[in-house]
N, C-alpha and C. Protein backbone atom coordinates (compact mmCIF):
# COMPACT_ATOMS: atom_id res chain seq x y z
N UNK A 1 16.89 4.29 -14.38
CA UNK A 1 16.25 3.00 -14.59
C UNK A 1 14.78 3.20 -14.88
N UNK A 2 14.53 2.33 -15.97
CA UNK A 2 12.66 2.48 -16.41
C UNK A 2 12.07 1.52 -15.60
N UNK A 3 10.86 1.37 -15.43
CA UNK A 3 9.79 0.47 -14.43
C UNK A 3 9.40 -0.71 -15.56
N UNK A 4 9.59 -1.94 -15.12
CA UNK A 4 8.84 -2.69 -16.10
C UNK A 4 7.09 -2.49 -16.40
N UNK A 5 6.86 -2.80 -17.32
CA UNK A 5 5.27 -2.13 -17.54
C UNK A 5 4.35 -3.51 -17.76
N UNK A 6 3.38 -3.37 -17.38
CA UNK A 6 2.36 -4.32 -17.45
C UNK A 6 1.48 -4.40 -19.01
N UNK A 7 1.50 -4.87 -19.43
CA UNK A 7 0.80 -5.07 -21.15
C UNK A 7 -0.72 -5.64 -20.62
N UNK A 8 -0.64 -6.73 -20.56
CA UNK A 8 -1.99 -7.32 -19.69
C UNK A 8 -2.03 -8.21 -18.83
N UNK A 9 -3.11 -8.28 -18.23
CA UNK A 9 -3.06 -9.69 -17.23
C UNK A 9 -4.74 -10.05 -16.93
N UNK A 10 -4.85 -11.31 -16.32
CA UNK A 10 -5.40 -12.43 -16.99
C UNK A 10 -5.67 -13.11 -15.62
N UNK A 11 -7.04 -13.10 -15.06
CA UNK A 11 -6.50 -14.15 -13.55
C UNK A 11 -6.83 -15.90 -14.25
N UNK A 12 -6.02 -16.29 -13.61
CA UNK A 12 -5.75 -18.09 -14.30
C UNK A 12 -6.71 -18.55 -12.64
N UNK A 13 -6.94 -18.11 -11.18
CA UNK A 13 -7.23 -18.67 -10.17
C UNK A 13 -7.67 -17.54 -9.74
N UNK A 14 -8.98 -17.67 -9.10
CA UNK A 14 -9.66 -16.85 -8.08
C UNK A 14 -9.86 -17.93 -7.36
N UNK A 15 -9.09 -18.33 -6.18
CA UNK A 15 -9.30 -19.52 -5.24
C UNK A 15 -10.14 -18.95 -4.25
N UNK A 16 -9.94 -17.47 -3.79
CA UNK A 16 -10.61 -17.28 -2.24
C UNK A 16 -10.04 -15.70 -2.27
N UNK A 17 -10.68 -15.17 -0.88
CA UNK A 17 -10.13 -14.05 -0.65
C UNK A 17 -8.52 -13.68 -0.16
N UNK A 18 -8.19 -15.34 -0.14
CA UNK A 18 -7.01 -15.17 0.51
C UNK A 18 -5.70 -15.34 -1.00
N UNK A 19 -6.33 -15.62 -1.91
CA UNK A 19 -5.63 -16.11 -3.27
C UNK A 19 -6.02 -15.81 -4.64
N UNK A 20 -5.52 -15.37 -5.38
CA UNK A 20 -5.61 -14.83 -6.52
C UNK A 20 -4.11 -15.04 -7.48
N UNK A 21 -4.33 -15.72 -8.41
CA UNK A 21 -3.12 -15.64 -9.31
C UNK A 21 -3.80 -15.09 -10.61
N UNK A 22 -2.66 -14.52 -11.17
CA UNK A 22 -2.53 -13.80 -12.68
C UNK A 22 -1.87 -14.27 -12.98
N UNK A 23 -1.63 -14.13 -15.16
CA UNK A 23 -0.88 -14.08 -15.85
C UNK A 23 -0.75 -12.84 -16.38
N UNK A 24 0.49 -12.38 -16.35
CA UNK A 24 0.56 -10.99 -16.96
C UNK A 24 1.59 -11.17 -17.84
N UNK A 25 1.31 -10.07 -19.25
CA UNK A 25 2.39 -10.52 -19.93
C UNK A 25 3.10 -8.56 -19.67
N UNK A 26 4.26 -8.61 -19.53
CA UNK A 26 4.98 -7.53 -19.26
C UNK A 26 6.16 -7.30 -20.19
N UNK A 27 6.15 -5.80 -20.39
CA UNK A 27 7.20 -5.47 -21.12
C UNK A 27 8.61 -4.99 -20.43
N UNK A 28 9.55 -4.88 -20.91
CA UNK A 28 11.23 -4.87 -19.78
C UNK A 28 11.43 -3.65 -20.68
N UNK A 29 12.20 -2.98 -19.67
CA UNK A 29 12.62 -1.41 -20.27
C UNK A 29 13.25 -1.43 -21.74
N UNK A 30 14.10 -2.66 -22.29
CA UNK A 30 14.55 -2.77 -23.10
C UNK A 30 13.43 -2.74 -24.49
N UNK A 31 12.63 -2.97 -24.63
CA UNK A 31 11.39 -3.67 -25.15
C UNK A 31 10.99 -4.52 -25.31
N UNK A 32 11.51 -5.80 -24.86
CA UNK A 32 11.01 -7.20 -25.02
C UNK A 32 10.07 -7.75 -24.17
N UNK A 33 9.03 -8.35 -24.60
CA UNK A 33 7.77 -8.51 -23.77
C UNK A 33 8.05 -10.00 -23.57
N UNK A 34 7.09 -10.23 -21.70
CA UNK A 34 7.46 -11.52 -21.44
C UNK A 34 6.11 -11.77 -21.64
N UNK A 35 5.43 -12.99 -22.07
CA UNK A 35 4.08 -13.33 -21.55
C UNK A 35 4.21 -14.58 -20.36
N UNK A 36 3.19 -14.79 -19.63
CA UNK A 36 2.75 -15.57 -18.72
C UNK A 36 3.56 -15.16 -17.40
N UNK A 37 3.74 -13.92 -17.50
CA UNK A 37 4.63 -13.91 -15.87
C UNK A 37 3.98 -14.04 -14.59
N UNK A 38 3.94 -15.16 -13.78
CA UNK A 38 2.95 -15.29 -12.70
C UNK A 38 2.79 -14.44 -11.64
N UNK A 39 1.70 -13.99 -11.46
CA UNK A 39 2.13 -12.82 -10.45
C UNK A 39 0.33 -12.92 -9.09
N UNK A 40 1.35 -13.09 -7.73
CA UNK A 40 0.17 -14.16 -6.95
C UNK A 40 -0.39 -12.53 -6.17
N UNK A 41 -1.74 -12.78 -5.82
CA UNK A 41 -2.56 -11.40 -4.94
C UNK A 41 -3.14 -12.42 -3.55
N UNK A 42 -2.53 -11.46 -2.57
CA UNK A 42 -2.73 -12.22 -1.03
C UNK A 42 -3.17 -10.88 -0.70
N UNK A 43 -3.88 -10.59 0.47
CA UNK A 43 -4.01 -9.67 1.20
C UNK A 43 -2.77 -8.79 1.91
N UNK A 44 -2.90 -7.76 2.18
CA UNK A 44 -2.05 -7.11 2.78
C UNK A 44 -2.21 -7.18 4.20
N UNK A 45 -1.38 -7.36 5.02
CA UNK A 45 -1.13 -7.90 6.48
C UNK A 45 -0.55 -6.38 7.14
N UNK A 46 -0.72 -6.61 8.47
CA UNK A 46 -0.18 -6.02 9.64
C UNK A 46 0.78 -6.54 10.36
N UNK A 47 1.49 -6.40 10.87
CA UNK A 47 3.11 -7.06 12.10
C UNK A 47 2.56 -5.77 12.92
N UNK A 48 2.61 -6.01 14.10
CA UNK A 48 3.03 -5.50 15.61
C UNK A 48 4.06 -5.51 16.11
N UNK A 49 4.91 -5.31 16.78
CA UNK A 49 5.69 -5.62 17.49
C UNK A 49 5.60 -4.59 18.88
N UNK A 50 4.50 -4.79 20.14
CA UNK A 50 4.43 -4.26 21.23
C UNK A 50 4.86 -4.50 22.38
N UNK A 51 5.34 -2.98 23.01
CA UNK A 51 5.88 -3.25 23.88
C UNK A 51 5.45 -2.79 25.21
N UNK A 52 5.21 -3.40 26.79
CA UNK A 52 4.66 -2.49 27.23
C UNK A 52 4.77 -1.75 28.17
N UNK A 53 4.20 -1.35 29.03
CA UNK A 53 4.73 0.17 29.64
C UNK A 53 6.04 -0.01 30.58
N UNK A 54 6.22 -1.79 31.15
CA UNK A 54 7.32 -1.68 31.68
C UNK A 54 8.49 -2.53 30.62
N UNK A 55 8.39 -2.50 29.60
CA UNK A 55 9.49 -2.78 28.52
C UNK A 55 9.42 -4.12 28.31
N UNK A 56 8.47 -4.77 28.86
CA UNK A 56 8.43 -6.07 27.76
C UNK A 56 7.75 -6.18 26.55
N UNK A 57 8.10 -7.26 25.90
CA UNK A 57 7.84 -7.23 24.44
C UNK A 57 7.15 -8.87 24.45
N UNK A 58 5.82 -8.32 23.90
CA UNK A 58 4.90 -9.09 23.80
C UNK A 58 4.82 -10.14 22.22
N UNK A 59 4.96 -11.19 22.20
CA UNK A 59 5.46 -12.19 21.25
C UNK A 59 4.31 -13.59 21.34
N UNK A 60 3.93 -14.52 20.30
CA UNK A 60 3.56 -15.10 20.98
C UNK A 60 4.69 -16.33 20.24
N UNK A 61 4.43 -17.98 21.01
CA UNK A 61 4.76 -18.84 20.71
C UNK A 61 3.86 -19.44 20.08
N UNK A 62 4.05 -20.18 18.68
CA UNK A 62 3.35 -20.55 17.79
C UNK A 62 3.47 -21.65 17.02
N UNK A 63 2.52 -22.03 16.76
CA UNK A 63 2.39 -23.23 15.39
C UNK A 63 1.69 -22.89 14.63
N UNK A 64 2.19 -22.61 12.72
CA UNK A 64 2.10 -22.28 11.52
C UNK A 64 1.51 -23.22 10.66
N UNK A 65 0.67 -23.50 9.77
CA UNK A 65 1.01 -24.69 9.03
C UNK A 65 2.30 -24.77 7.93
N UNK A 66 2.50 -23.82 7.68
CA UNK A 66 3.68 -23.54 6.39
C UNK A 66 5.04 -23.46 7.46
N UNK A 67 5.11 -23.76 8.65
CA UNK A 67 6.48 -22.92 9.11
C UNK A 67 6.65 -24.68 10.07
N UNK A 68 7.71 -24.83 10.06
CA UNK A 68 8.38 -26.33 10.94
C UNK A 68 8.57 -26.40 12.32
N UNK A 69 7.93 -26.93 13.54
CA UNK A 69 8.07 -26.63 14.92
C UNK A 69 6.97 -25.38 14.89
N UNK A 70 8.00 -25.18 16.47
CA UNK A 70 7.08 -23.96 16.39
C UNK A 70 7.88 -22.83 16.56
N UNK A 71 7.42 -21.39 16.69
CA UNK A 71 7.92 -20.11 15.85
C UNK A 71 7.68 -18.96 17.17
N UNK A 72 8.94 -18.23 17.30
CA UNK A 72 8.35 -16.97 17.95
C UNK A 72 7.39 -15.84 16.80
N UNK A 73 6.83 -14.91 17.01
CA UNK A 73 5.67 -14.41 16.28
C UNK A 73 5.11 -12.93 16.83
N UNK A 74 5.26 -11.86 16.46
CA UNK A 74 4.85 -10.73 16.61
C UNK A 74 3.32 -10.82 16.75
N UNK A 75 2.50 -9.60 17.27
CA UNK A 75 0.70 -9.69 16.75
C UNK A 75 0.87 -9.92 15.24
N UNK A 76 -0.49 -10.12 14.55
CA UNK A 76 -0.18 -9.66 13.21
C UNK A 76 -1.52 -10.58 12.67
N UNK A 77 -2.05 -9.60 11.05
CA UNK A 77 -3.15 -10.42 10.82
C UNK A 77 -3.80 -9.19 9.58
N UNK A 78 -4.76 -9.85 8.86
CA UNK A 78 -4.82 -9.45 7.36
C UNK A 78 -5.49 -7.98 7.82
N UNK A 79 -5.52 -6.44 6.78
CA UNK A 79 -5.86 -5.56 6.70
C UNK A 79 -7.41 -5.79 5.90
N UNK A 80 -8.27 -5.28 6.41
CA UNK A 80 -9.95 -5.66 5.94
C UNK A 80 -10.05 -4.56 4.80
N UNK A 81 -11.12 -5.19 4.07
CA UNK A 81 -10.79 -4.09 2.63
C UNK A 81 -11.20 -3.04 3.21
N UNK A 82 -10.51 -1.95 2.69
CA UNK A 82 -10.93 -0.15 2.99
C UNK A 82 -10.30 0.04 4.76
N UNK A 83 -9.74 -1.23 5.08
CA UNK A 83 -8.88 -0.37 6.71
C UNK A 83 -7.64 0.49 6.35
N UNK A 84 -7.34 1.02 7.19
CA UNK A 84 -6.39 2.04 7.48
C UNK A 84 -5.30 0.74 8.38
N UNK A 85 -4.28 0.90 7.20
CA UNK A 85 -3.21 -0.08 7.81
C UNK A 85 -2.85 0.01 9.52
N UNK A 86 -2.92 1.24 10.00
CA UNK A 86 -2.81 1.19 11.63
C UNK A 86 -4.11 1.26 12.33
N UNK A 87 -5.03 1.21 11.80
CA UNK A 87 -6.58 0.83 12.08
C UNK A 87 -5.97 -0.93 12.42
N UNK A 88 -6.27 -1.37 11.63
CA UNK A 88 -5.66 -2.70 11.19
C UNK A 88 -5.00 -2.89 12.57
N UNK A 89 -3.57 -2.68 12.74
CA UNK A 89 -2.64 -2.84 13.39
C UNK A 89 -3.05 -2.79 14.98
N UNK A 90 -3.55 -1.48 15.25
CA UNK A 90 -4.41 -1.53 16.77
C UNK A 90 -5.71 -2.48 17.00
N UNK A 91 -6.62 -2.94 15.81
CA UNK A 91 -7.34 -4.00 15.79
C UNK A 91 -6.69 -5.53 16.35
N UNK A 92 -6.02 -5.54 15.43
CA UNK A 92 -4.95 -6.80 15.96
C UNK A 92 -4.09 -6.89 16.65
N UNK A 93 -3.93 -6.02 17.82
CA UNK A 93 -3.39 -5.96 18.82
C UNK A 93 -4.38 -6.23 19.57
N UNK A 94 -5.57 -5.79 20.11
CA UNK A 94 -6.38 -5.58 21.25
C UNK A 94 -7.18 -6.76 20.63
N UNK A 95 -7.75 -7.25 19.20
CA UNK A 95 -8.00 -8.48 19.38
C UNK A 95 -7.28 -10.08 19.65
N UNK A 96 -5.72 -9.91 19.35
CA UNK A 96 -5.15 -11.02 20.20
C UNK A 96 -4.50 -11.03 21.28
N UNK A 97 -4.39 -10.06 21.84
CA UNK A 97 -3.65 -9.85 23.19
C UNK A 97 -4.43 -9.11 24.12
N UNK A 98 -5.25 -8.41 23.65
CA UNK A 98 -6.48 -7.63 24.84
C UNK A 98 -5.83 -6.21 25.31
N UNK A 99 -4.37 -5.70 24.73
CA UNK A 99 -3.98 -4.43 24.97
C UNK A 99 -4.11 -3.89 23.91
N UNK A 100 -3.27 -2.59 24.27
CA UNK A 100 -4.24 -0.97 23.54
C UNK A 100 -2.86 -0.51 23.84
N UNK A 101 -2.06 0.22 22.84
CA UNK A 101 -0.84 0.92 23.15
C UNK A 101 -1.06 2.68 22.94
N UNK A 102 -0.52 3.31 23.73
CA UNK A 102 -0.46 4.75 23.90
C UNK A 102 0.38 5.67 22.24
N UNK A 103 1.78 4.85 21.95
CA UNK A 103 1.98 5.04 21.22
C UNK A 103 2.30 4.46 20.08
N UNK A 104 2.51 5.14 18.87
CA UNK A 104 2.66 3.62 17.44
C UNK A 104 3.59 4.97 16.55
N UNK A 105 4.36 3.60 16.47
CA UNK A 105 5.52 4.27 15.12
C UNK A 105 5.55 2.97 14.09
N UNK A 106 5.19 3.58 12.56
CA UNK A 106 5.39 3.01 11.42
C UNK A 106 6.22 2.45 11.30
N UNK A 107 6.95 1.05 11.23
CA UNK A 107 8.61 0.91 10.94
C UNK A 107 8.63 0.90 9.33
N UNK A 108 7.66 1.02 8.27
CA UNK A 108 7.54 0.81 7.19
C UNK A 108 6.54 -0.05 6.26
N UNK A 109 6.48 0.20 4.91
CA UNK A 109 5.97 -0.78 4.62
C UNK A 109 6.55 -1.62 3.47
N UNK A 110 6.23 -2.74 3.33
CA UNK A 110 7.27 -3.51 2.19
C UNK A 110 6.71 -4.85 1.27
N UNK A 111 6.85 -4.48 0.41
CA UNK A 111 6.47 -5.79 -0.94
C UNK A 111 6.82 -7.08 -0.57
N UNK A 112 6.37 -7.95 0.10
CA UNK A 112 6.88 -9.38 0.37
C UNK A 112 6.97 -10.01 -0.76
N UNK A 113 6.92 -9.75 -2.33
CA UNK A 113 7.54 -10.22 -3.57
C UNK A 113 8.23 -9.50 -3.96
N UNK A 114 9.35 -9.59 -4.57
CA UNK A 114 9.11 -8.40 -5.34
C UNK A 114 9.39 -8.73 -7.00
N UNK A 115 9.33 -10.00 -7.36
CA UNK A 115 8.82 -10.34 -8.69
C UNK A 115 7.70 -10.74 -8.76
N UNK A 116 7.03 -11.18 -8.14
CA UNK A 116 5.75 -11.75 -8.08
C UNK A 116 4.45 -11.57 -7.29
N UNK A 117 4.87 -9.89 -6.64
CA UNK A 117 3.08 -9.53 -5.92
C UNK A 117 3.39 -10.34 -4.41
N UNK A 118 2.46 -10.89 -4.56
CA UNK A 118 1.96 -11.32 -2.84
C UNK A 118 1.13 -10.48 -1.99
N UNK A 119 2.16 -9.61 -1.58
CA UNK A 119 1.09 -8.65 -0.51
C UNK A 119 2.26 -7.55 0.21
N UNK A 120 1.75 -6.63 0.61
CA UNK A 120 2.18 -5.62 1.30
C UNK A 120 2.28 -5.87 3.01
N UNK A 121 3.31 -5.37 3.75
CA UNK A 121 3.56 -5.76 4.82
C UNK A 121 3.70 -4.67 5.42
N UNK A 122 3.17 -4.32 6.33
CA UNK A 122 2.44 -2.84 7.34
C UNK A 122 3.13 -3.57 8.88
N UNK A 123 4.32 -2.67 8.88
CA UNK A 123 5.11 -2.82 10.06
C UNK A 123 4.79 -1.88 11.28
N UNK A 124 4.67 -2.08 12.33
CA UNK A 124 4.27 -1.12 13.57
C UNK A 124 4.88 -1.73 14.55
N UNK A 125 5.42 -0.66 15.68
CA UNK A 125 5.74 -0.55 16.86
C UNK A 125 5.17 0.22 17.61
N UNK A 126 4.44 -1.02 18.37
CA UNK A 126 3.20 -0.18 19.47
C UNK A 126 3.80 0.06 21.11
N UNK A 127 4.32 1.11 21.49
CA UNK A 127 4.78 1.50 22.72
C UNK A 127 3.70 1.51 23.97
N UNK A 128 4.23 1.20 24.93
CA UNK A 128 3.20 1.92 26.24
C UNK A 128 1.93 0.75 26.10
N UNK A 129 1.61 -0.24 26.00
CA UNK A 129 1.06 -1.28 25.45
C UNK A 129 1.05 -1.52 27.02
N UNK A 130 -0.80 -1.58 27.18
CA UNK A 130 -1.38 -2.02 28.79
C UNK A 130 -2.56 -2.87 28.39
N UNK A 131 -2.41 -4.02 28.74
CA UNK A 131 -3.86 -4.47 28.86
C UNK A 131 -5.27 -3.92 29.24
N UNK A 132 -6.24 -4.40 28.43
CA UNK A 132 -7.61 -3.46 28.57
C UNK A 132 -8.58 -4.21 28.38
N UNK A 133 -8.53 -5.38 28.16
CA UNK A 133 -9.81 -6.50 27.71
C UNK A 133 -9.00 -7.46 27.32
N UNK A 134 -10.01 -8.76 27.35
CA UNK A 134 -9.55 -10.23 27.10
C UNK A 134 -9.47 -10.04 25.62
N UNK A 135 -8.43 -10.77 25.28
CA UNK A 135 -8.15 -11.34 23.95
C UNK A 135 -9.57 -11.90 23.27
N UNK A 136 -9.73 -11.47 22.29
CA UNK A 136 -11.00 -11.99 21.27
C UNK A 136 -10.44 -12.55 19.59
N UNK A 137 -9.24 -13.00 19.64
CA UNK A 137 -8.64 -13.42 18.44
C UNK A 137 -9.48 -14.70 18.28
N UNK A 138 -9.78 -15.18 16.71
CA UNK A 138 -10.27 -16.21 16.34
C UNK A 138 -9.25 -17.09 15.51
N UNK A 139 -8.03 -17.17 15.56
CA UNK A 139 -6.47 -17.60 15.11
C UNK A 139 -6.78 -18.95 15.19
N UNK A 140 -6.30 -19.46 14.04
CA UNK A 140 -6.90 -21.17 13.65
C UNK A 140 -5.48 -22.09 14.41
N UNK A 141 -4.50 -21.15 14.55
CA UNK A 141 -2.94 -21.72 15.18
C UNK A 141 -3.07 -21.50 16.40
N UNK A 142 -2.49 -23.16 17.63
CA UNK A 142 -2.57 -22.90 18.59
C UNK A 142 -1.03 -21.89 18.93
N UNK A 143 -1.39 -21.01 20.15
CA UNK A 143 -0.43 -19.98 20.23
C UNK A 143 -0.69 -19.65 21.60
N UNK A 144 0.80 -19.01 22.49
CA UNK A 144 0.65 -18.99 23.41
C UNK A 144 1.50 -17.46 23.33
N UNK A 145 0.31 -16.20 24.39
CA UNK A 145 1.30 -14.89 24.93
C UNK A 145 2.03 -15.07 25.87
N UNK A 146 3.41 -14.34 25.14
CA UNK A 146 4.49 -14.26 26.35
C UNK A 146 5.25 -13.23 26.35
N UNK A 147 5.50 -12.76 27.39
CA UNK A 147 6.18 -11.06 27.74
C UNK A 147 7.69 -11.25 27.94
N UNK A 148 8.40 -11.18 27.01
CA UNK A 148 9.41 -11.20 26.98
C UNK A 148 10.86 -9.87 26.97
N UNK A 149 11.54 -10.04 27.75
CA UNK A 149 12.64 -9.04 27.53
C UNK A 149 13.38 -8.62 26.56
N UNK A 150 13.57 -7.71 26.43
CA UNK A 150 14.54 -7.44 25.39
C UNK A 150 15.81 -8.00 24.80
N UNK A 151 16.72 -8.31 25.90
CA UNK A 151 17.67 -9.64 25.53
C UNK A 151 17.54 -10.97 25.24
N UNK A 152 16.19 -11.39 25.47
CA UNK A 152 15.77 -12.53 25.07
C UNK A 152 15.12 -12.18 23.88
N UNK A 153 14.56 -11.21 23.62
CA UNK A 153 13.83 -11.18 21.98
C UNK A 153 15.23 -10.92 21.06
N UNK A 154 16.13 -10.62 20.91
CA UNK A 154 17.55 -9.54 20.94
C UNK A 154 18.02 -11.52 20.33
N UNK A 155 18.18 -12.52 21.72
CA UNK A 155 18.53 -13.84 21.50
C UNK A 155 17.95 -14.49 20.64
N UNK A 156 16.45 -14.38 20.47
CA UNK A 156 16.11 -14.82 20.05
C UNK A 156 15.99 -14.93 18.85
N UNK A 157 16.05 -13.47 17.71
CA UNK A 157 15.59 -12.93 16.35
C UNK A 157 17.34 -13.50 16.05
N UNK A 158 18.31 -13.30 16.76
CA UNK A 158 19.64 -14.00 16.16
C UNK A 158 19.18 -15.76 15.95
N UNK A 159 18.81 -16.54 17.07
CA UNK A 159 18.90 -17.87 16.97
C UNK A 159 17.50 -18.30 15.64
N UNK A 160 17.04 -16.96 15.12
CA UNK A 160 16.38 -17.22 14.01
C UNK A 160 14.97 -18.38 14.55
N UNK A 161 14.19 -17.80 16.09
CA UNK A 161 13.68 -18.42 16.51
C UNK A 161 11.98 -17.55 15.59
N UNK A 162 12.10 -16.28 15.04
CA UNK A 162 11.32 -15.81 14.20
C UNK A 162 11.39 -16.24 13.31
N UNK A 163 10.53 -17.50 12.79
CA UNK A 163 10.52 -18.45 11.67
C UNK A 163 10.24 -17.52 10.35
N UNK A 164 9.65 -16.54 9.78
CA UNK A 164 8.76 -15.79 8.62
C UNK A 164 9.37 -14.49 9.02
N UNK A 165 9.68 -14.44 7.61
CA UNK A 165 10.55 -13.17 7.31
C UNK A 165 10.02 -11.88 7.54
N UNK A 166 8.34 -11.47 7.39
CA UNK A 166 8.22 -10.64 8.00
C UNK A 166 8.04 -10.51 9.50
N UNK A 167 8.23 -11.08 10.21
CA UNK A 167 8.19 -11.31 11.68
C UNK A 167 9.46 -11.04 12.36
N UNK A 168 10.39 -11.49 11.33
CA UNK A 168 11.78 -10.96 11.81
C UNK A 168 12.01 -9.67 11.43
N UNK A 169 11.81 -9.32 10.35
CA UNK A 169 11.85 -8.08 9.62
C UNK A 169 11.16 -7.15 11.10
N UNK A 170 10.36 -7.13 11.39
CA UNK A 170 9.67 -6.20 11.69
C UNK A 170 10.21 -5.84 13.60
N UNK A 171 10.52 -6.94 14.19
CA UNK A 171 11.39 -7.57 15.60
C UNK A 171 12.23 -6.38 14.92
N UNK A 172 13.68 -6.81 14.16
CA UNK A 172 14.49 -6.37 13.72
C UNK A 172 15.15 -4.62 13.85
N UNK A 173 13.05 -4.26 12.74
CA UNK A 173 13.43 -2.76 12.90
C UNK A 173 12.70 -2.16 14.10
N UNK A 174 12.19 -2.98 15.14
CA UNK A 174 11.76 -2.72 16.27
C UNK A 174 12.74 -2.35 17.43
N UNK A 175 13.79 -3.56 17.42
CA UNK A 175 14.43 -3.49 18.33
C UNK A 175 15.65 -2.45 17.70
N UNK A 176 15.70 -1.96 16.67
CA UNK A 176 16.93 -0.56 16.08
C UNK A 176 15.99 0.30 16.48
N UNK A 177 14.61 0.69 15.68
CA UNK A 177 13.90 1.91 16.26
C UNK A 177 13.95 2.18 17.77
N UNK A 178 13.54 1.05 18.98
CA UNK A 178 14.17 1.27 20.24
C UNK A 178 15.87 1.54 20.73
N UNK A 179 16.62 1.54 20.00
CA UNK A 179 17.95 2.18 20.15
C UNK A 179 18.14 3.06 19.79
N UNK A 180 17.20 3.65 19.29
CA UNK A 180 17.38 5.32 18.85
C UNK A 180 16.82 6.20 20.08
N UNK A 181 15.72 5.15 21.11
CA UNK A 181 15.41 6.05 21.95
C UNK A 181 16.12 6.35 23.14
């Protein structure tokens, strides 16, 4: 299989740091070129999913503006230009929850478009996770920490109480990477 190729592109919106749209016109392995294919630039994010030294799993309860009710929710929060995606990841742990984990395993990383860009999604599982300082998150959503068990996070990622796909995604390969141990 060939890679579709980019011919040019064109930003139609520079709204903010948080938004960027293009038009790109792209060519298909076959040779036929598309023009105007929309293709959106968001920042690249971090997911947490920590757990801590006595096996609970730290989640918070949340309200989204894009998401209905409210949402269970891993740490998680944008990568600053030039961070180191697990720079990132231990940042936004110890700034919304006030812990510091001993250990961190990658669960991956992944294209949250994959026709249209968006942003990159930097998955981590932070082990051994002890409190060390007060929370200093500046999160515009009210949200509440809660230490939850494993059969209840386990209940929960089924009853699809992780509203946003990377949040489940990342629960998901959290709670398989912990069955390997």
């Amino acid at each position: 299989m060939q890679p579709w190729k980019t011919v040019s592109r064109k930003t139609i919106l520079n709204h903010s740091k948080y938004l960027v749209v293009e038009s790109h016109t792209i060519q298909l392995p076959d040779g036929r070129v598309l023009p105007d294919w929309p293709w959106v630039i968001t920042p690249d994010f971090v997911n947490v999913v920590a757990i801590t030294r006595d096996e609970q799993y730290l989640v918070f309860r949340q309200t989204k503006y894009g998401i209905e009710g409210t949402s269970l929710a891993p740490v998680g929060g944008y990568i600053e230009p030039g961070e180191d995606p697990l720079a990132a990841a231990q940042r936004e742990l110890l700034e919304e929850t006030g812990h510091e984990a001993s250990d961190w395993i990658s669960l991956g990383e992944y294209q949250v478009g994959g026709n249209r860009g968006i942003a990159r999604a930097h998955l981590f599982l932070a082990l051994g996770a002890q409190e060390t300082a007060a929370p200093t998150a500046d999160d515009l959503e009210d949200q509440q920490l809660l230490s939850l068990g494993r059969p209840r996070v386990e209940a929960a990622l089924a009853a699809g109480e992780f509203k946003c796909l990377p949040w489940a995604t990342a629960v998901a390969l959290a709670l398989l990477a912990k069955s390997g141990n």
